[in-house]
C-alpha atoms as a PDB file:
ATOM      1  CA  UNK A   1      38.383  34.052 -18.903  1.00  0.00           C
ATOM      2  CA  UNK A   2      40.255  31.749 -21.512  1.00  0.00           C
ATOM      3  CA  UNK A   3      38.364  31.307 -24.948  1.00  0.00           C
ATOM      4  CA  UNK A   4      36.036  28.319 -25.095  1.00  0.00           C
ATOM      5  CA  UNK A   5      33.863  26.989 -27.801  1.00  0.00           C
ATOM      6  CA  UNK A   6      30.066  25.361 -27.170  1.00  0.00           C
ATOM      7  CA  UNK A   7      29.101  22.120 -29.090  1.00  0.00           C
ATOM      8  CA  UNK A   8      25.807  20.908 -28.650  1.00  0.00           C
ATOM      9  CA  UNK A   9      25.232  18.344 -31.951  1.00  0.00           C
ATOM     10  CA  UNK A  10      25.724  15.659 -28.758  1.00  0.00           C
ATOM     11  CA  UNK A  11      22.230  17.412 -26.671  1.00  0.00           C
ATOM     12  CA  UNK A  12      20.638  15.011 -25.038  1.00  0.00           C
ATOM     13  CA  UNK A  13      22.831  11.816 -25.574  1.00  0.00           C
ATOM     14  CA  UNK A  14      22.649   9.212 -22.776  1.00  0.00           C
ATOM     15  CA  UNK A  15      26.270   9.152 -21.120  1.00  0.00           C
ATOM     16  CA  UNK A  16      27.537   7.140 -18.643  1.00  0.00           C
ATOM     17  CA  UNK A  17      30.548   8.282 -16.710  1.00  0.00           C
ATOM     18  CA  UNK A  18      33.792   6.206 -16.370  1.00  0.00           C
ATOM     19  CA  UNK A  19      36.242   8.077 -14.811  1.00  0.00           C
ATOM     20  CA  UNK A  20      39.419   6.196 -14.117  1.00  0.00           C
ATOM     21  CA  UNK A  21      40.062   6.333 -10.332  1.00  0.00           C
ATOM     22  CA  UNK A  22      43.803   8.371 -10.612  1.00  0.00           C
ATOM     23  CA  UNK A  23      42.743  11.501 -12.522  1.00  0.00           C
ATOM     24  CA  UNK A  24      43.422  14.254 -10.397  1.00  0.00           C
ATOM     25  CA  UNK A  25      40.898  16.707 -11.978  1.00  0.00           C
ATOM     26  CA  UNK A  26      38.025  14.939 -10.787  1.00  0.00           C
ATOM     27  CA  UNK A  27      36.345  15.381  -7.004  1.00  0.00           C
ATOM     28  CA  UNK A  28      34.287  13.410  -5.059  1.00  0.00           C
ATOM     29  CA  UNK A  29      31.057  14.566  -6.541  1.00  0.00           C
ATOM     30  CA  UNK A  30      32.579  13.091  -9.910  1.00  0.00           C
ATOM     31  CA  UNK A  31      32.960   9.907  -8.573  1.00  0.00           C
ATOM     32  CA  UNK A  32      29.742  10.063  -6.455  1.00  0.00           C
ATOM     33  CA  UNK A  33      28.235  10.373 -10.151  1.00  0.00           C
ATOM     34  CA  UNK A  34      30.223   7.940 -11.986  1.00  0.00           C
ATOM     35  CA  UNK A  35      28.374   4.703 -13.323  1.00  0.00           C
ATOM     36  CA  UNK A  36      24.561   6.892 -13.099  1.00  0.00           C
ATOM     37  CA  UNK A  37      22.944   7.697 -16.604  1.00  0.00           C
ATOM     38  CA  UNK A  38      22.825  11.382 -17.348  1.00  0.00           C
ATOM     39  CA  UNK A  39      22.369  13.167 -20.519  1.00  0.00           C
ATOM     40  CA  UNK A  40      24.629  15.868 -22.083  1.00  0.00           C
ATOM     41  CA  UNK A  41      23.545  19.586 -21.961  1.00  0.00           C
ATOM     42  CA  UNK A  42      26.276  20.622 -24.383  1.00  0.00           C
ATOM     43  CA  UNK A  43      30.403  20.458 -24.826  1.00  0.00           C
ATOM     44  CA  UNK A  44      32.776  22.797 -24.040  1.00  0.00           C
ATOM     45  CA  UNK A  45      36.243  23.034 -25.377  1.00  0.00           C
ATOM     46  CA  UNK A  46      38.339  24.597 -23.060  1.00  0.00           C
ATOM     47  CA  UNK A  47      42.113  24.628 -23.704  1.00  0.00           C
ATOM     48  CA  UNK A  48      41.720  21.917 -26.440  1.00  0.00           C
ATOM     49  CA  UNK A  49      39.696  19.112 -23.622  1.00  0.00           C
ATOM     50  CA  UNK A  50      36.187  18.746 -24.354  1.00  0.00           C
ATOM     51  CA  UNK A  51      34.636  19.125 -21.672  1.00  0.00           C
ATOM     52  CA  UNK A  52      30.861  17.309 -21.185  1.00  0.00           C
ATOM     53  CA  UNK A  53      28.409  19.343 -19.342  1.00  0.00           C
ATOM     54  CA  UNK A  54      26.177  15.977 -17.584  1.00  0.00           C
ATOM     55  CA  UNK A  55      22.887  16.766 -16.268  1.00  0.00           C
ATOM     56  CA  UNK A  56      21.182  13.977 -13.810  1.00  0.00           C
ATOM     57  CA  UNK A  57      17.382  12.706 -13.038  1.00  0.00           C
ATOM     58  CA  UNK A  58      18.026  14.778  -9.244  1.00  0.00           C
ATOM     59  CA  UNK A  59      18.935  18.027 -11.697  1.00  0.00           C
ATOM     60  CA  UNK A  60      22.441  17.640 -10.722  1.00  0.00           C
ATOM     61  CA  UNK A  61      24.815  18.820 -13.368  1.00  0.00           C
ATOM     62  CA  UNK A  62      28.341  17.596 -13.355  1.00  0.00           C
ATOM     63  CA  UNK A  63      31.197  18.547 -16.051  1.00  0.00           C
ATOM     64  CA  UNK A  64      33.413  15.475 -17.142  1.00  0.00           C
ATOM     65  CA  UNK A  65      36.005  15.076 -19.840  1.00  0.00           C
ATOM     66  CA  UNK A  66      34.177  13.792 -23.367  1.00  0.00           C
ATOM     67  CA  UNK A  67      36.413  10.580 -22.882  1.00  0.00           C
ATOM     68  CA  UNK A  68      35.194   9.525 -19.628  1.00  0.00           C
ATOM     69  CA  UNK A  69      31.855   9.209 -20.651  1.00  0.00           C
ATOM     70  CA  UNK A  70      30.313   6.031 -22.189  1.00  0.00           C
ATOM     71  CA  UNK A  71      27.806   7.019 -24.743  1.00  0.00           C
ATOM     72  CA  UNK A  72      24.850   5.676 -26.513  1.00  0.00           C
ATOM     73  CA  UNK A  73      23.707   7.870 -29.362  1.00  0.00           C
ATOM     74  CA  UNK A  74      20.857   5.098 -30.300  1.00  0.00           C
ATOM     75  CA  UNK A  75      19.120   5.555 -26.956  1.00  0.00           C
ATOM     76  CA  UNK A  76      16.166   8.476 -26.685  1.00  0.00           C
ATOM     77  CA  UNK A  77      17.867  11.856 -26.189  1.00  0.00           C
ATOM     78  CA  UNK A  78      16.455  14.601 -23.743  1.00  0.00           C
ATOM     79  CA  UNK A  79      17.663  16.238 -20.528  1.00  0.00           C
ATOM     80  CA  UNK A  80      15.857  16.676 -17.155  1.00  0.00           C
ATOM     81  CA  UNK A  81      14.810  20.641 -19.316  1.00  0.00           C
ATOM     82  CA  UNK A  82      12.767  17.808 -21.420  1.00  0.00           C
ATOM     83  CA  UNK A  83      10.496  16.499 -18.870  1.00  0.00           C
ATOM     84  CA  UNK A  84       7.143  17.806 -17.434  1.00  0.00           C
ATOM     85  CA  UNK A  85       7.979  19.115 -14.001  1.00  0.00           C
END
């Protein structure tokens, strides 16, 4: 496994994806995501991309680069871990 580094100062910021449409990393369950509000779980640098772990209301989680995702620090933070089941 290649050396990665965790971030989580960003926990439970409201993100948006905006994936452009021609990055080839991305699948469909990207795009099937992109434009929903999730939160962030943490960051992961892996091979110098930052990679944003996204977690959505239906529990799905869904990695994205840090720069595809529109972010609003001044909104409440909190993941789906946050909520009363």
């Amino acid at each position: 496994m290649s050396g990665h580094r965790h971030q989580t100062p960003l926990r439970g910021t409201k993100a948006i994806p905006r994936p452009p449409a021609e990055r080839g990393d991305y699948t469909a369950v990207n795009y099937r995501y992109a434009g929903e509000t999730g939160h962030i779980h943490e960051v992961v640098t892996i091979a110098g991309k930052q990679l944003a772990k996204v977690g959505f209301d239906d529990r799905k989680i869904v990695y994205y680069l840090l720069e595809d995702l529109e972010l609003d620090a001044a909104a409440p933070r909190g993941t789906f871990h946050d909520k009363a089941p």
